[in-house]
Protein backbone atom coordinates (compact mmCIF):
# COMPACT_ATOMS: atom_id res chain seq x y z
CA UNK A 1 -14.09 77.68 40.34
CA UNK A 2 -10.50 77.99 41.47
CA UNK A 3 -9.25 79.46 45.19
CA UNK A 4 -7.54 82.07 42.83
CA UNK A 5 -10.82 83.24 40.98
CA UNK A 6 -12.58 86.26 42.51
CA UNK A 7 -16.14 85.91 42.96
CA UNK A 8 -18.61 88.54 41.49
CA UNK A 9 -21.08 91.15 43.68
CA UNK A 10 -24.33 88.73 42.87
CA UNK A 11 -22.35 85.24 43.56
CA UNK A 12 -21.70 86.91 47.31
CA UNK A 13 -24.81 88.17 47.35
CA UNK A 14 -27.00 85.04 46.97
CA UNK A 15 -24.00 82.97 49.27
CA UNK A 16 -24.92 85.20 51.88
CA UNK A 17 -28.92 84.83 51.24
CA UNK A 18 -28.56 80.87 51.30
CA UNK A 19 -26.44 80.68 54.23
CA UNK A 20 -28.76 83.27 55.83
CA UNK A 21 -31.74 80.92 55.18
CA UNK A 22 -29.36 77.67 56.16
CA UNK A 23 -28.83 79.40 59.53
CA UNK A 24 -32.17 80.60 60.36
CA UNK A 25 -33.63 76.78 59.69
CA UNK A 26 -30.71 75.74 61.95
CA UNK A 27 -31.50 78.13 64.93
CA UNK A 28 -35.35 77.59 64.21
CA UNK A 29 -34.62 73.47 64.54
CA UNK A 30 -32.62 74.35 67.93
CA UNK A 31 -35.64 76.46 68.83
CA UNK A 32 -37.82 73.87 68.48
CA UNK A 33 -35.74 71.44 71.24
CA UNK A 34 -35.06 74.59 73.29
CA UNK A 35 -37.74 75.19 76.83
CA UNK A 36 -37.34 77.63 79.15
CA UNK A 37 -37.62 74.77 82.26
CA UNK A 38 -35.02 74.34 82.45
CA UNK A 39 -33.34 76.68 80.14
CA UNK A 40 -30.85 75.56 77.60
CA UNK A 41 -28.07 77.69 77.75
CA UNK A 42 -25.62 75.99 75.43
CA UNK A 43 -28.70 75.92 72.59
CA UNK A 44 -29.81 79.74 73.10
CA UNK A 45 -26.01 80.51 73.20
CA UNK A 46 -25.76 78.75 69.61
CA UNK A 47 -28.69 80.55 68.19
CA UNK A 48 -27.38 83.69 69.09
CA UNK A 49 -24.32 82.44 67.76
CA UNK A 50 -25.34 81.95 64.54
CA UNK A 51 -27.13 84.97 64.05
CA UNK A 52 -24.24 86.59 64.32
CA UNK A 53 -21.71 84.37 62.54
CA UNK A 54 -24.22 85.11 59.42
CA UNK A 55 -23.49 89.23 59.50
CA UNK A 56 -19.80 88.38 60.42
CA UNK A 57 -19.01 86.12 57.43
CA UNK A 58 -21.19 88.38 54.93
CA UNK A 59 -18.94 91.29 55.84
CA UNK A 60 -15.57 89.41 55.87
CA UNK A 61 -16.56 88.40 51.99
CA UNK A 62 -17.53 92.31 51.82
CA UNK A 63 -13.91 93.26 52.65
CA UNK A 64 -11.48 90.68 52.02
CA UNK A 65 -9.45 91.46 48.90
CA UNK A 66 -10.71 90.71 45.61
CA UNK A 67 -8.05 88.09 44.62
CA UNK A 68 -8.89 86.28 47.57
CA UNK A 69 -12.58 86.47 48.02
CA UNK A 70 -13.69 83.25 46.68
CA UNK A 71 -10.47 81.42 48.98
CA UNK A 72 -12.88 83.13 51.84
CA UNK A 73 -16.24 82.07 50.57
CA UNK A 74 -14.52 78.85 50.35
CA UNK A 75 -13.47 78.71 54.09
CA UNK A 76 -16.46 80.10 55.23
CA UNK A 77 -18.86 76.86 53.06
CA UNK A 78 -16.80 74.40 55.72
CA UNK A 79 -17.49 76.46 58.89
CA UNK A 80 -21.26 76.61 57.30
CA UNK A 81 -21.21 72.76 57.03
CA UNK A 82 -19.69 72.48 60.51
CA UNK A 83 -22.17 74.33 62.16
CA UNK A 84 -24.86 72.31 60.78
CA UNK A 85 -23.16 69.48 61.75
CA UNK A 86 -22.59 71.12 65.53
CA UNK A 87 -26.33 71.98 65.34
CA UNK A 88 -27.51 68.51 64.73
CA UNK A 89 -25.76 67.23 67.67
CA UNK A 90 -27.49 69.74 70.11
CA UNK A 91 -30.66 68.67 68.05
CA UNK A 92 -30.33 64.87 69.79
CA UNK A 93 -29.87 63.37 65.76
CA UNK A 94 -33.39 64.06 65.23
CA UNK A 95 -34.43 61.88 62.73
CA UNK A 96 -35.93 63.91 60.06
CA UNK A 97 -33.44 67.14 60.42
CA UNK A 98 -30.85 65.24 60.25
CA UNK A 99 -31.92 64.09 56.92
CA UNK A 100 -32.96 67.09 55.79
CA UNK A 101 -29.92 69.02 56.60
CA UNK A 102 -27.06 66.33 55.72
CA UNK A 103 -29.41 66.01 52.12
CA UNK A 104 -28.68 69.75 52.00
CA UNK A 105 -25.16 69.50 52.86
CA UNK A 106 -24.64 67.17 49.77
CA UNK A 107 -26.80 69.24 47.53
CA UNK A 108 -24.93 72.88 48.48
CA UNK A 109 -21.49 71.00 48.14
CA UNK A 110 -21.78 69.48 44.31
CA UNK A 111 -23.81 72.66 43.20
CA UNK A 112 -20.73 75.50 44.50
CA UNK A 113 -18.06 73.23 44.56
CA UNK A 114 -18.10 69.64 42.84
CA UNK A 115 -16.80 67.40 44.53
CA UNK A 116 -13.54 68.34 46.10
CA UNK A 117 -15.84 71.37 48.45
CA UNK A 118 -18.50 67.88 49.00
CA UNK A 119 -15.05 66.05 50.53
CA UNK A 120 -14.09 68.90 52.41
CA UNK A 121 -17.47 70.03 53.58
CA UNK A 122 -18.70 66.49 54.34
CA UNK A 123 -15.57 66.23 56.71
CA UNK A 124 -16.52 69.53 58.15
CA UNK A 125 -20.02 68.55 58.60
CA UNK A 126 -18.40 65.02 61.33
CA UNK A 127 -16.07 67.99 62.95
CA UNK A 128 -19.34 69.88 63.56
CA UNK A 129 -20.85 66.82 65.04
CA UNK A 130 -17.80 65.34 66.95
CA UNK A 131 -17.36 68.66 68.78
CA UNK A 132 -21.17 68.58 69.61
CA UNK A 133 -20.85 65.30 71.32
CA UNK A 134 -17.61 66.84 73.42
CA UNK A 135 -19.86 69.55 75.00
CA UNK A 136 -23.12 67.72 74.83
CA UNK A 137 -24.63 64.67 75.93
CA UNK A 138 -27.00 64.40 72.79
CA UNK A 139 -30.43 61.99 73.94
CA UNK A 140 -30.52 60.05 70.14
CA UNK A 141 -34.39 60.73 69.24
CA UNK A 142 -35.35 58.41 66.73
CA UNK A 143 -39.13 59.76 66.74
CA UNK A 144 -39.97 62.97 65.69
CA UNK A 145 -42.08 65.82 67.11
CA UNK A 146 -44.42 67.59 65.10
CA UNK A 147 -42.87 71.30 66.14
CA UNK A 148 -39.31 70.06 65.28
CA UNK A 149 -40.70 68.45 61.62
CA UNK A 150 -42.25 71.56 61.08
CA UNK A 151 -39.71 73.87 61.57
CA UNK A 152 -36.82 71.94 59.97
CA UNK A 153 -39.29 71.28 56.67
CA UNK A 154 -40.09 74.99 56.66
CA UNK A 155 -36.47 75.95 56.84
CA UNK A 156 -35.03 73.41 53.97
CA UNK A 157 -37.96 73.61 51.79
CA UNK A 158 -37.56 76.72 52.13
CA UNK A 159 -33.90 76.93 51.03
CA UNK A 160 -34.13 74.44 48.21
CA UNK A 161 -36.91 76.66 46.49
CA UNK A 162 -34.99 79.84 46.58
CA UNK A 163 -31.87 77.46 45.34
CA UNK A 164 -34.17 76.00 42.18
CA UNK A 165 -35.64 79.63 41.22
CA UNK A 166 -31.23 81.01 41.98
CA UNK A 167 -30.46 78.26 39.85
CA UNK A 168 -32.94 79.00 37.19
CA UNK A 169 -32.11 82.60 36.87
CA UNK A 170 -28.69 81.99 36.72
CA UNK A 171 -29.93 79.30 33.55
CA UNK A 172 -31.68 82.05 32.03
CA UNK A 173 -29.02 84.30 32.41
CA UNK A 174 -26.64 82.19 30.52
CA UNK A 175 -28.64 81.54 28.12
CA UNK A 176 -29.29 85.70 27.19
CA UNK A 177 -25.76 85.56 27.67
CA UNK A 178 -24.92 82.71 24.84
CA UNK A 179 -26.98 84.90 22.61
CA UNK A 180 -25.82 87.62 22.92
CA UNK A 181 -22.33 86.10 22.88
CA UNK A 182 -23.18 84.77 19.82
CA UNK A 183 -24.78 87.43 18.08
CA UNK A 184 -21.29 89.48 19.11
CA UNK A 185 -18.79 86.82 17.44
CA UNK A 186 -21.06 86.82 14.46
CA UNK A 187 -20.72 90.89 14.67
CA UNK A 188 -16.98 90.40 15.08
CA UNK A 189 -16.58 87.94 12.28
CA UNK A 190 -18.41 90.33 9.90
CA UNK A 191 -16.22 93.05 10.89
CA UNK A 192 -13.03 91.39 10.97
CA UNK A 193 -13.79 90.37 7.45
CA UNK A 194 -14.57 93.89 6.38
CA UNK A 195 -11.23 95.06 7.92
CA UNK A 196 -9.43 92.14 6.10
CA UNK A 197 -10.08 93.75 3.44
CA UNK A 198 -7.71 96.81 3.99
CA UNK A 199 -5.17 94.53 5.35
CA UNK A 200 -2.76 92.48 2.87
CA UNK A 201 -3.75 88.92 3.14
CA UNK A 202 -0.85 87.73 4.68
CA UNK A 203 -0.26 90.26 6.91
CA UNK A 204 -3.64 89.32 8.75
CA UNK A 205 -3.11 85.38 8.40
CA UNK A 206 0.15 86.31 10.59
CA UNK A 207 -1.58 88.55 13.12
CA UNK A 208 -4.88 85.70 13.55
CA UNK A 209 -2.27 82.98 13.78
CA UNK A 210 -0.44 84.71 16.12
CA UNK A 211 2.89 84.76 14.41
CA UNK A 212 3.18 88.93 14.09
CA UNK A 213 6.45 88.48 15.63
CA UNK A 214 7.73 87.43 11.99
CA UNK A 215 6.23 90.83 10.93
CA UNK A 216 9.81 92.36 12.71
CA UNK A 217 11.79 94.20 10.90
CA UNK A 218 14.88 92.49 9.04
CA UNK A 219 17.07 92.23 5.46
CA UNK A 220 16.10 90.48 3.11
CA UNK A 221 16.52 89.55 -0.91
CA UNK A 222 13.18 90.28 -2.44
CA UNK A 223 11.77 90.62 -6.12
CA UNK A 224 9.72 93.90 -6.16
CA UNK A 225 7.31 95.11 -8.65
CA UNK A 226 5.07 98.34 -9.57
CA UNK A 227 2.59 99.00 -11.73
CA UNK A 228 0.34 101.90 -12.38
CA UNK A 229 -2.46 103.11 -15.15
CA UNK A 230 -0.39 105.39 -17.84
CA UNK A 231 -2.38 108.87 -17.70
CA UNK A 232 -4.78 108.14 -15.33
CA UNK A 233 -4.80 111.34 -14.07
CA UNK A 234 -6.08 112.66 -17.18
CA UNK A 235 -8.65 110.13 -17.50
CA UNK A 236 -10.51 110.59 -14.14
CA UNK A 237 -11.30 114.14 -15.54
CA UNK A 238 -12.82 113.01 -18.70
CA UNK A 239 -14.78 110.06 -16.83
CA UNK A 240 -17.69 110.71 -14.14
CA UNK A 241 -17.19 109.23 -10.83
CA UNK A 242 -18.93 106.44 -10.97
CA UNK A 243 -17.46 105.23 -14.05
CA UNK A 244 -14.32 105.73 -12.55
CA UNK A 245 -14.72 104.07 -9.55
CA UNK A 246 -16.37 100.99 -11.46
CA UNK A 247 -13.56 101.00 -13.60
CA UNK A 248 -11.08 100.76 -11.03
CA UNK A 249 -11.89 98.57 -8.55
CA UNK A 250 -12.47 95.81 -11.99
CA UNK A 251 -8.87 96.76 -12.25
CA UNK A 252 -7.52 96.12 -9.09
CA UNK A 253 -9.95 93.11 -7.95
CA UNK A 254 -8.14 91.48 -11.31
CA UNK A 255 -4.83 91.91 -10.81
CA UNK A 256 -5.62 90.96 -7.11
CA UNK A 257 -6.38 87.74 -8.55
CA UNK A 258 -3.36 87.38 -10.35
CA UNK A 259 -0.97 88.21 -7.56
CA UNK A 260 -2.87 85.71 -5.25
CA UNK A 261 -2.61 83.14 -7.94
CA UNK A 262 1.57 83.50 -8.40
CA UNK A 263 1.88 83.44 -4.13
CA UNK A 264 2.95 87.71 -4.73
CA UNK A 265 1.89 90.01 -1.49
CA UNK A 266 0.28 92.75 -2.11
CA UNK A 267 2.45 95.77 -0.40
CA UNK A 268 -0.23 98.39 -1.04
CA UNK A 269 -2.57 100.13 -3.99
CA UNK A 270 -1.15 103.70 -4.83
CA UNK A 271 -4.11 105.22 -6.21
CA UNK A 272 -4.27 103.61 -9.62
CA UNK A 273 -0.57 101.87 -8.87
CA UNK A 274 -0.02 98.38 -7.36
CA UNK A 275 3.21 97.45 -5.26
CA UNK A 276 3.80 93.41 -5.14
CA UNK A 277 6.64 92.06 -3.27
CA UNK A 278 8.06 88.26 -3.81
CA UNK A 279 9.85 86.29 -1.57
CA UNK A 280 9.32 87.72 1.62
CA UNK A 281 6.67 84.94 2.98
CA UNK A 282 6.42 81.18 1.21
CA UNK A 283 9.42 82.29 -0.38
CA UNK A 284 10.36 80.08 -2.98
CA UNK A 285 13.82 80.90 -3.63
CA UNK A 286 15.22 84.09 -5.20
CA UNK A 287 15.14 82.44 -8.63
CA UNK A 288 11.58 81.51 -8.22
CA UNK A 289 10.39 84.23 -6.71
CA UNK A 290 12.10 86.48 -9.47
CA UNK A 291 10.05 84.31 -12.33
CA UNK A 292 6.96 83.88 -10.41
CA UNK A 293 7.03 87.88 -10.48
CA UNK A 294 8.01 88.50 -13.74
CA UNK A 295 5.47 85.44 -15.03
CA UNK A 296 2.80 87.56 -12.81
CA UNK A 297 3.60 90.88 -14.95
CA UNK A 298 3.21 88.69 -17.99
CA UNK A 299 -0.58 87.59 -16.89
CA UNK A 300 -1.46 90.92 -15.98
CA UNK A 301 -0.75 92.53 -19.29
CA UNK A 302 -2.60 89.49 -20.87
CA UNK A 303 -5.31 90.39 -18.58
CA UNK A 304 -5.28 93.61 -19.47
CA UNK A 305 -6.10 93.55 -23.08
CA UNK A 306 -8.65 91.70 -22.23
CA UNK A 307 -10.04 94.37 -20.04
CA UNK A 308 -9.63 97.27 -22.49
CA UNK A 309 -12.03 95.41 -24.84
CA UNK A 310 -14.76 94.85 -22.38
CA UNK A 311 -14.21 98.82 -21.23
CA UNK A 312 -14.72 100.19 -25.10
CA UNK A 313 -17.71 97.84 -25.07
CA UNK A 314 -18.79 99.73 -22.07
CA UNK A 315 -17.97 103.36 -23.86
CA UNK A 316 -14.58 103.97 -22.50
CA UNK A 317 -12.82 105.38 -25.35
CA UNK A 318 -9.28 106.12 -24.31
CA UNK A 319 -7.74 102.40 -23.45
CA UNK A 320 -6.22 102.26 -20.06
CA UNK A 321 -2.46 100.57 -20.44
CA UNK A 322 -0.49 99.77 -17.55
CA UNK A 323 2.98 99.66 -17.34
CA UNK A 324 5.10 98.04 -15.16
CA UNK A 325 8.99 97.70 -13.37
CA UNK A 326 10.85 95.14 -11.39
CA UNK A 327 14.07 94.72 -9.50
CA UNK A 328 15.55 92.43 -7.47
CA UNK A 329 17.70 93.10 -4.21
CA UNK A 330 18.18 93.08 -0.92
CA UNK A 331 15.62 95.37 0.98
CA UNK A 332 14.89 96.49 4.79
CA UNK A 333 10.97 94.61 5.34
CA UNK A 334 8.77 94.95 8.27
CA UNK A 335 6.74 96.81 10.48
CA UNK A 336 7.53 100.83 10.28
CA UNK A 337 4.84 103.69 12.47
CA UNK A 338 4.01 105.05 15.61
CA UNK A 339 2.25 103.42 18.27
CA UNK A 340 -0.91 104.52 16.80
CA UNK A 341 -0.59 103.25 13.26
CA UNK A 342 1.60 100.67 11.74
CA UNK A 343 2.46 100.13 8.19
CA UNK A 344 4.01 96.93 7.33
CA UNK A 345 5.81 97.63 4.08
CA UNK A 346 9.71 97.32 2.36
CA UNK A 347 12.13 100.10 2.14
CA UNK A 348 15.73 100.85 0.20
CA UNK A 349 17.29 101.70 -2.92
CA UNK A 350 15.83 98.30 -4.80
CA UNK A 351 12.71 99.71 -3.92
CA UNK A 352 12.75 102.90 -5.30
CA UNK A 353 14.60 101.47 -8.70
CA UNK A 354 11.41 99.47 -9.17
CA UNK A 355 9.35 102.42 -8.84
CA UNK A 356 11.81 104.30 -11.12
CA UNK A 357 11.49 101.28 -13.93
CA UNK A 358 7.49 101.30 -14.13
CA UNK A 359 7.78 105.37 -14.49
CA UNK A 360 10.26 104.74 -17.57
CA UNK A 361 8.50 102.00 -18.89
CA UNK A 362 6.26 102.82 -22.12
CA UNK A 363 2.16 101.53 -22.09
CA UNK A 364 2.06 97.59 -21.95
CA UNK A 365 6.12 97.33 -21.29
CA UNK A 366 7.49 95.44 -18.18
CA UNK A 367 11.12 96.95 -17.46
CA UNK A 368 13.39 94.61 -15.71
CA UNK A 369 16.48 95.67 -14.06
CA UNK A 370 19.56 93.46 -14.89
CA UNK A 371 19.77 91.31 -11.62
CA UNK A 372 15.95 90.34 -12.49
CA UNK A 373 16.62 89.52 -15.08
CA UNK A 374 19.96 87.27 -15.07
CA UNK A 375 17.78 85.21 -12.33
CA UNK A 376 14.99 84.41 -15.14
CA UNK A 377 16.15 84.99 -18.44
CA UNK A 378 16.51 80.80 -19.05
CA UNK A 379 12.36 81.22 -18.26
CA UNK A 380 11.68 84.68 -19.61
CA UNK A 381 12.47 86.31 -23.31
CA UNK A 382 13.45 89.87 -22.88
CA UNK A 383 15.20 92.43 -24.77
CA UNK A 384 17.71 94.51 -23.56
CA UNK A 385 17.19 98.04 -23.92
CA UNK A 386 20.45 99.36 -23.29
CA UNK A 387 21.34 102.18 -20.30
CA UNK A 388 18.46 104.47 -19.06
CA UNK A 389 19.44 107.50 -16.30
CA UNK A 390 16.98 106.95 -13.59
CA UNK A 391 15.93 109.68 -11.35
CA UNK A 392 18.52 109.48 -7.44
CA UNK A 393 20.76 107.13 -9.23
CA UNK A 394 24.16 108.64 -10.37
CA UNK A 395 25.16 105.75 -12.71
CA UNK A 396 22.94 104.43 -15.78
CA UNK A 397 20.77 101.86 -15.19
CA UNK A 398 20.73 98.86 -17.62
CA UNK A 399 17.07 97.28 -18.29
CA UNK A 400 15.48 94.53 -20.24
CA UNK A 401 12.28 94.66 -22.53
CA UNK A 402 10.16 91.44 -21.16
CA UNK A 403 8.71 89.87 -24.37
CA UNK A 404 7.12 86.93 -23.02
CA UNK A 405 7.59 83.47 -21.43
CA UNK A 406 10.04 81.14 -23.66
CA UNK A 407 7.45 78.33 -23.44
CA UNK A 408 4.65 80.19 -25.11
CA UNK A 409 7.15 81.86 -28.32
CA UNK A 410 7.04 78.83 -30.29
CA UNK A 411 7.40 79.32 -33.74
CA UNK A 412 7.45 83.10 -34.19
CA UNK A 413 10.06 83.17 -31.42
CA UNK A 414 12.45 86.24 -32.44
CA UNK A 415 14.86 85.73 -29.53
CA UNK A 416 17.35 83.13 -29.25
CA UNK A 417 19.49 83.03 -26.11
CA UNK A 418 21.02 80.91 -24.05
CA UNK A 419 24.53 80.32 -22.20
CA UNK A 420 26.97 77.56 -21.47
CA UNK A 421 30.52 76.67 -20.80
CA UNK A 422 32.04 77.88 -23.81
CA UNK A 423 28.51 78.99 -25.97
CA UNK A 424 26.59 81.98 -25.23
CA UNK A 425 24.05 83.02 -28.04
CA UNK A 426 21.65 86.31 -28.46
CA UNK A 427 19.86 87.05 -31.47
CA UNK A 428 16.81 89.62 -31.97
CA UNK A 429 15.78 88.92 -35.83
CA UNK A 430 14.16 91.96 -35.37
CA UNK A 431 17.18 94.32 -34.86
CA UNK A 432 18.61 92.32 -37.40
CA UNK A 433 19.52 94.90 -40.39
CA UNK A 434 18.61 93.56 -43.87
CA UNK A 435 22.45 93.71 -45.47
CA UNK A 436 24.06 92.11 -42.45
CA UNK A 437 21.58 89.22 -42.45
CA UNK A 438 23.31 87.07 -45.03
CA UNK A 439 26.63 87.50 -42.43
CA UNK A 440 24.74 86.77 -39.81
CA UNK A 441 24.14 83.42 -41.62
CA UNK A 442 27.09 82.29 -42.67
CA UNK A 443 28.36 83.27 -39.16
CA UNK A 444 25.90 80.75 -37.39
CA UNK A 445 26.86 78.39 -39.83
CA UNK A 446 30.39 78.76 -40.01
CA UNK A 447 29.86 78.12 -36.24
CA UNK A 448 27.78 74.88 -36.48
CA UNK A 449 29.92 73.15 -39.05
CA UNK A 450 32.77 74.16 -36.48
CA UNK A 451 30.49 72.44 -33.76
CA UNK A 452 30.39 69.21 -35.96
CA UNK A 453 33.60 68.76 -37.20
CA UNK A 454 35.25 69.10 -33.65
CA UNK A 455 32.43 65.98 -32.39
């Protein structure tokens, strides 16, 4: 224990009960020399001495300040040591006490102190005795009487049994307190994964790794995306509660999955709607981050058809579609609140155009806006849709019809695009009308032969 550490009520307490009991087999050993012909005033005057310097010292531990209570108990283990050392000078060196109370010396100084208080105390303890010698001429008994054996054995056998039963209470004690330390981090582990739960993952990996500093407010580029359940409002009157609720939460835990698998972070569930943000932590790059989103939208609606067949097994009849918006810009993130509760979300105009594209979208569609999708349309086959008037926007919007990743089209691909230095190419056979196909032709012909003749 450090000079800086306060001591508790019970430390002082039993400090004061062993030097009480050190004392009293120090006064009774100087009793036991002390006789009345003649009298012995230097011994009496010690044993009054000590009586008192055992009140004084438990009151100056009473009222010294806390933060420097255990620099006092400190102070007050050397004068202990030196009195005992003092003591066995008027005591002639008796054999045995001297023994006894040195052994006891050694044995209070490693159990309080280790051993810089056994240094310290030891060099008390040949203070004690060299001032003993100044002011008395001690007679060096080698032999000891029976009353003096006695009454020093009484005194430290006394003192080491209370110190072995302290000792083991203060063992049991810890132990009661290891369990029930225990059984409280096990309590706080359970909870702290219950409230993990309400907390986006990596918003509580940054609070337990004590990095919530990078939860701060700031601008930057991110790839946002909503999603919600078309009509669900209608539905959660047709189905009972329970149903509902069962229905749900296999929703979200699923597309929970999906954003953990693409690195997305989950912003927060609107009811039936989801809000995903890319980019803002393990950001891969705004390219990335765009395609890992869109590539996530792509998984969920593949999930999702998947779901609606296992729901109509279960009786739902209406099939729950989802669809879905993203955009990509540059948006205030980080912590917003009061000092009571803190939301750690993103805010701006790129925000609220995502939410705008998943309201326009149609069941199953993914809406991109056109800086999504210019960062992933060499990954991602979309369609553009032309101009849409979105709600607090006062130009049209222009957005893109996701159709699927390029990788997976294969040979019923219907979209061919794809730009270079001089060659840029889009083609929808679908939109194609039937009397300007054979145009269309000779156009891409015309325009290979061209390609040929001029390599």
């Amino acid at each position: 224990m450090t000079d800086d550490v306060a001591i508790n009520p019970d430390s002082a307490r039993s400090q004061y009960y062993f030097r009480a009991l050190i004392c009293i087999a120090a006064a009774g050993t100087l009793a036991s020399f002390n006789s009345f012909d003649p009298v012995n005033y230097l011994r009496l005057g010690t044993m009054a001495f000590i009586f008192i310097y055992v009140y004084v010292a438990y009151r100056l531990i009473q009222r010294a300040p806390e933060e420097r209570q255990q620099l006092v108990a400190t102070r007050l283990g050397h004068m202990d040591a030196g009195l005992i050392g003092f003591v066995l000078g008027l005591a002639d060196f008796s054999l045995l006490p001297c023994a006894l109370f040195v052994t006891m010396i050694q044995f209070n100084a490693l159990l309080h102190g280790g051993g810089k208080k056994w240094a310290l105390d030891n060099a008390a303890l040949c203070v004690g005795i060299f001032v003993s010698l100044i002011v008395h001429n001690p007679r060096w008994v080698l032999a000891t009487q029976l009353e003096i054996s006695i009454s020093s054995l009484i005194g430290l056998s006394t003192y080491f049994c209370v110190s072995a039963w302290y000792t083991y209470a203060q063992i049991s004690d810890l132990r009661r307190r290891h369990q029930k330390s225990v059984q409280e981090t096990i309590n706080y582990k359970v909870k702290a994964y219950k409230l993990s739960r309400y907390i986006s993952p990596t918003v509580w990996a940054a609070i337990n790794e004590d990095k919530d500093k990078s939860l701060q407010t700031d601008r930057k580029r991110l790839t946002v995306f909503f999603s919600d359940i078309k009509d669900f409002s209608q539905l959660s009157e047709e189905l009972e509660a329970e149903t509902l609720t069962g229905l749900l939460n296999t929703y979200l835990s699923e597309m929970s999955k999906i954003v953990s698998q693409y690195g997305g972070t989950i912003d927060k569930f609107i009811g039936d709607g989801l809000m995903v943000i890319f980019g803002d932590f393990n950001s891969q790059g705004i390219k990335n981050d765009s395609i890992r989103c869109v590539s996530m939208a792509i998984a969920m609606r593949k999930r999702m058809k998947s779901l609606q067949r296992e729901w109509v097994n279960q009786g739902v009849e209406r099939p729950l579609e989802i669809r879905m918006g993203i955009n990509t810009g540059y948006c205030t993130v980080g912590t917003f609140g009061t000092s009571h509760h803190l939301d750690y979300t993103v805010l701006g105009t790129h925000v609220n155009l995502a939410s705008r594209l998943e309201s326009a979208a149609a069941p199953g569609e993914i809406l991109l806006s056109h800086e999504t999708w210019s960062l992933c349309r060499d990954t991602i086959m979309c369609r553009c849709k032309g101009e849409i008037s979105v709600k607090g926007f006062s130009h049209p919007i222009k957005v893109y019809q996701v159709m699927g990743l390029r990788k997976d089209m294969g040979v019923n691909n219907n979209f061919f695009e794809h730009n270079l230095d001089g060659f840029s190419i889009h083609l929808d056979t679908d939109k194609v009308r039937n009397y300007d196909r054979d145009k269309a032709i000779k156009l891409l012909e015309d325009a290979a032969k061209a390609l040929k003749q001029k390599f």
